[in-house]
Protein backbone atom coordinates (compact mmCIF):
# COMPACT_ATOMS: atom_id res chain seq x y z
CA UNK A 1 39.75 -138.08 105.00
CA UNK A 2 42.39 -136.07 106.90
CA UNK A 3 41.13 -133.96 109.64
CA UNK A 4 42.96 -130.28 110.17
CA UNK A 5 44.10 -128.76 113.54
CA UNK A 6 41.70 -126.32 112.45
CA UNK A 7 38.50 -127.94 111.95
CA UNK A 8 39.18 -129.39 115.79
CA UNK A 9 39.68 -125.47 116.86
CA UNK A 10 43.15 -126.03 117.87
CA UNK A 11 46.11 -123.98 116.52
CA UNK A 12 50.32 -123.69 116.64
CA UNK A 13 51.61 -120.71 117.75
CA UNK A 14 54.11 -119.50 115.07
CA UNK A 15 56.54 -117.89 117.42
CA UNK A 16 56.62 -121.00 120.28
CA UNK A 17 54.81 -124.13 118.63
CA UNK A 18 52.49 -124.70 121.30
CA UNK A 19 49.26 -125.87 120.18
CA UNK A 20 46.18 -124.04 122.00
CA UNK A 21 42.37 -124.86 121.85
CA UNK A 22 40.66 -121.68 120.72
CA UNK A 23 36.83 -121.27 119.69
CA UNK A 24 35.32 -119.83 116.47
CA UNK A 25 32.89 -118.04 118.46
CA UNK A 26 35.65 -115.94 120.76
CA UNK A 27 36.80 -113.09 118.79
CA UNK A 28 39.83 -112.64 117.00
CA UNK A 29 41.62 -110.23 119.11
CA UNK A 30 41.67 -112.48 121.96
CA UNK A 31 43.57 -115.57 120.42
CA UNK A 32 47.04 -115.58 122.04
CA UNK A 33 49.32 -117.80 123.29
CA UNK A 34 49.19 -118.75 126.70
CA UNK A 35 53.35 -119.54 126.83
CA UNK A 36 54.55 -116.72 124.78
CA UNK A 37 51.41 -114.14 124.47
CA UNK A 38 51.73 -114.50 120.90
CA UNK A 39 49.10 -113.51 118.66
CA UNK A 40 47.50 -116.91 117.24
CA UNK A 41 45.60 -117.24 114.32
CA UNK A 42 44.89 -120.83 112.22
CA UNK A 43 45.98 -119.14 109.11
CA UNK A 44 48.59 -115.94 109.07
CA UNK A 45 46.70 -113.33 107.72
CA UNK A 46 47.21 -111.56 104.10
CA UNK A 47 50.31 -114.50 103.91
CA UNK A 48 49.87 -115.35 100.12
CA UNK A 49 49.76 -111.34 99.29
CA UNK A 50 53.15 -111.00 101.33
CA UNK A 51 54.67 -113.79 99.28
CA UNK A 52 53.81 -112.92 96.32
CA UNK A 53 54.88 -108.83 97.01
CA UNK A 54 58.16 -110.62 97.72
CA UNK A 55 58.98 -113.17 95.00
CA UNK A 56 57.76 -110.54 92.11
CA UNK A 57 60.35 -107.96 93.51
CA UNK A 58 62.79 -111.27 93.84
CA UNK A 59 61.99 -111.72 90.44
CA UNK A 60 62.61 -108.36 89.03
CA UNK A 61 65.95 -108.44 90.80
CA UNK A 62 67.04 -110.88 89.05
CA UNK A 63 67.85 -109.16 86.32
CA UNK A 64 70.41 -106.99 87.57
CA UNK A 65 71.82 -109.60 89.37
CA UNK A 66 72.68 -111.39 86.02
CA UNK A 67 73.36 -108.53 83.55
CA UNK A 68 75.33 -105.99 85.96
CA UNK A 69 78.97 -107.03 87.10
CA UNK A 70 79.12 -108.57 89.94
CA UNK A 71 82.99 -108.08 90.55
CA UNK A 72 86.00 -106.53 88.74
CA UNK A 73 89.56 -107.89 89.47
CA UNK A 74 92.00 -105.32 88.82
CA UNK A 75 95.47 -106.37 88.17
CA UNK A 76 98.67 -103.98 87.55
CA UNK A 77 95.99 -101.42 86.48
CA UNK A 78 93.92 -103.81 84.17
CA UNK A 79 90.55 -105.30 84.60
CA UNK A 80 87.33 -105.97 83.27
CA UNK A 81 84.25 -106.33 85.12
CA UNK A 82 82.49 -110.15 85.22
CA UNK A 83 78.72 -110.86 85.91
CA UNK A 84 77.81 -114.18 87.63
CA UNK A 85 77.89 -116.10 84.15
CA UNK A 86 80.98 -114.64 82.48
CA UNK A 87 82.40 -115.26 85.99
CA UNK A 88 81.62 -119.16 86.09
CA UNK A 89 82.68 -119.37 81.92
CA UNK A 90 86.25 -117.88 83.05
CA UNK A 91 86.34 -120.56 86.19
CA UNK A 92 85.62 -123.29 84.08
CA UNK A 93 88.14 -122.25 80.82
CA UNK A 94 91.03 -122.12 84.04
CA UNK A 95 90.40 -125.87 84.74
CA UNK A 96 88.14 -124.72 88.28
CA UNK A 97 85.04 -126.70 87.34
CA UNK A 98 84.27 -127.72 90.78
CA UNK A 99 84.13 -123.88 91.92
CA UNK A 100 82.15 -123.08 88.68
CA UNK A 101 79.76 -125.83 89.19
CA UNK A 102 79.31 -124.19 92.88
CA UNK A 103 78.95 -120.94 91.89
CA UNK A 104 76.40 -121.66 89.16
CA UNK A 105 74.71 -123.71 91.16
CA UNK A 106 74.63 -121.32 94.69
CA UNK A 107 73.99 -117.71 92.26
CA UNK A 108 71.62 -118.98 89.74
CA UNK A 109 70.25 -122.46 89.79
CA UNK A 110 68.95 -121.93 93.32
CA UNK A 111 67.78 -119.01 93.62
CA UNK A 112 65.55 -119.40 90.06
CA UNK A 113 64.55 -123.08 91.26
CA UNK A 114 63.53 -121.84 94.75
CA UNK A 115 61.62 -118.62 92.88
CA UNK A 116 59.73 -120.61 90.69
CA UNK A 117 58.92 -123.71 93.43
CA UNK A 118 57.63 -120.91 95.58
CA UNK A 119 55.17 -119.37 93.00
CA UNK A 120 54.06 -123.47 92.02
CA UNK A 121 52.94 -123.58 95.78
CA UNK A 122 50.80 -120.02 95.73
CA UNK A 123 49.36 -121.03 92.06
CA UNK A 124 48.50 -125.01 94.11
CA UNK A 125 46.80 -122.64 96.98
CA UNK A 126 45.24 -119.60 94.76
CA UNK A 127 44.18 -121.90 90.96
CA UNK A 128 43.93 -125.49 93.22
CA UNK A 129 46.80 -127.04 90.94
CA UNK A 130 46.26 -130.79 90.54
CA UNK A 131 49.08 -131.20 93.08
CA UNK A 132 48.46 -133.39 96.31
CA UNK A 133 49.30 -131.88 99.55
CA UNK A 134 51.75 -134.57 100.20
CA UNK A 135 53.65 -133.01 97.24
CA UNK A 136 53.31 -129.68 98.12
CA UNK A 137 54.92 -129.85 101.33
CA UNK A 138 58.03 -132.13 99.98
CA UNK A 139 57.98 -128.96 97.66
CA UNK A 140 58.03 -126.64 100.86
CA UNK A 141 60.47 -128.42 103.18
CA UNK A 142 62.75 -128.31 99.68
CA UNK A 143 63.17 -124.77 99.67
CA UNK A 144 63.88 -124.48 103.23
CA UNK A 145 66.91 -127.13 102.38
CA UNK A 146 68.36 -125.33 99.33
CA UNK A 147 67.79 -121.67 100.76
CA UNK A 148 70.98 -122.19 102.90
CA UNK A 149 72.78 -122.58 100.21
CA UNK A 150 71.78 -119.44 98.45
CA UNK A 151 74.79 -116.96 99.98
CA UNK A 152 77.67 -119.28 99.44
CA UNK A 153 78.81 -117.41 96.39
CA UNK A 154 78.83 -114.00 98.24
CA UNK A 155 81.02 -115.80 101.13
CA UNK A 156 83.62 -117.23 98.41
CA UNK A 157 83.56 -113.01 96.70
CA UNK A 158 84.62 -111.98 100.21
CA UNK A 159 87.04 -114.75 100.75
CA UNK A 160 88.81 -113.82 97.39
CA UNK A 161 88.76 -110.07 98.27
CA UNK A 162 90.32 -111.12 101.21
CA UNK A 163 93.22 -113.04 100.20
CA UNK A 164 93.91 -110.53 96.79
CA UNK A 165 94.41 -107.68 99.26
CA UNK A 166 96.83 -109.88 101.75
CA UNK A 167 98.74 -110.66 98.58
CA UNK A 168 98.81 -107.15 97.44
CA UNK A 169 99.13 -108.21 93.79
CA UNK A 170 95.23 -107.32 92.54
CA UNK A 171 92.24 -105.30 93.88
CA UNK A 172 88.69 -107.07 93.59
CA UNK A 173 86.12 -104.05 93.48
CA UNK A 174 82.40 -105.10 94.02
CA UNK A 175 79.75 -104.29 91.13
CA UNK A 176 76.29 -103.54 91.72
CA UNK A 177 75.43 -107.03 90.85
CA UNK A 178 76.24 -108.02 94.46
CA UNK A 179 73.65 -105.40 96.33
CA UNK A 180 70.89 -107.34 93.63
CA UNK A 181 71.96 -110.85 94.32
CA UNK A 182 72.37 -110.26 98.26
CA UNK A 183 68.59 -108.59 97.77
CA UNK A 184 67.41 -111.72 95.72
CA UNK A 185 68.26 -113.87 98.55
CA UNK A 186 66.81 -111.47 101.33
CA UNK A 187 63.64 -110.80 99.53
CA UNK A 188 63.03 -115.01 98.61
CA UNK A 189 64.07 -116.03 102.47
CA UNK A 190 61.19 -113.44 103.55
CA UNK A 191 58.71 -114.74 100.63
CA UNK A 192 59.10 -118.47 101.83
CA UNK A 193 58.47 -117.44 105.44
CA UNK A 194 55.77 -115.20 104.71
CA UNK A 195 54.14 -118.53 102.55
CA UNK A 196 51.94 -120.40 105.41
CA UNK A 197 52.78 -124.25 104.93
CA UNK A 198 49.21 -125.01 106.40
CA UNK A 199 47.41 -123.18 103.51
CA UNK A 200 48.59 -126.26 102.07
CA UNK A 201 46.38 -128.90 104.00
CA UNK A 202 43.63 -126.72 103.01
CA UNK A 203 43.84 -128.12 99.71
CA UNK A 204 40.72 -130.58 98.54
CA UNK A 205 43.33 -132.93 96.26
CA UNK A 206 44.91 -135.72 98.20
């Protein structure tokens, strides 16, 4: 049977990682790091209420994201406005599959897969899903590796606003669909901080 940090009283400082010794019987107030003077605690308080305050308003801004435009290329006074999908149809119809596969991938495949691996991991914490902690925490450290990927898209929209206006042949004007996206990514970076990982070794599966 694994043994927890926290049934041998000792904790990690979030902000540091130094592990202190605490004792049940002090009171709560007093836990702190000795190195940084952090506040230390063996589970982050109200974290599965912050993460799921974040995902659901991830969630809802998803829609947005998707439906509004999320940039309109105007060019000698003619344009229409693209969402994310029509955008990636219209790179892949001009022979740019590689930069539609990346866009797809970076604006909608990761950000649903990393929403919906995030609420798996409160449901495993909250309903006990029959997942093992083992798998849990692969799930964990997997949205931590995909979540850097999650802005690429908004890099290559500024680097082709960039090089339209040097070439002074087109404007690229940004939709509203942008502000949700950039949001979406915000808001599911702060719900898979807020998530604490050792909720997970709390679990009674193996």
């Amino acid at each position: 049977m694994t043994v927890t940090a926290q049934q041998r009283g000792i904790a990690r400082c979030t902000t540091c990682g130094k592990l202190s010794r605490i004792t049940t019987t002090s009171q709560a107030q007093s836990w702190y790091c000795t190195r940084c003077a952090a506040p230390l605690s063996f589970r982050q308080p109200h974290s599965l209420q912050r993460s799921w305050a974040y995902t659901l308003a991830a969630a809802f801004l998803m829609i947005p994201a998707n439906i509004l435009p999320i940039l309109t290329v105007i060019s000698f006074g003619k344009g229409d406005p693209d969402t994310i999908m029509s955008g990636v149809v219209k790179l892949w119809q001009a022979d740019l599959q590689a930069i539609a596969a990346i866009v797809f991938i970076a604006s909608i495949a990761v950000p649903v897969i990393k929403l919906m691996i995030i609420i798996i991991l409160i449901l495993a914490v909250q309903l006990h899903l029959p997942l093992s902690k083992q798998q849990c925490t692969v799930l964990y450290r997997f949205i931590h590796f995909i979540g850097r990927w999650s802005m690429l898209d908004l890099f290559m929209i500024s680097i082709l606003v960039t090089l339209v206006h040097l070439g002074n042949i087109a404007t690229v004007e940004s939709g509203p669909a942008a502000t949700a996206f950039a949001a979406v990514v915000v808001l599911t970076l702060f719900a898979a901080n807020s998530f604490d990982p050792r909720l997970l070794w709390d679990l009674d599966n193996d």
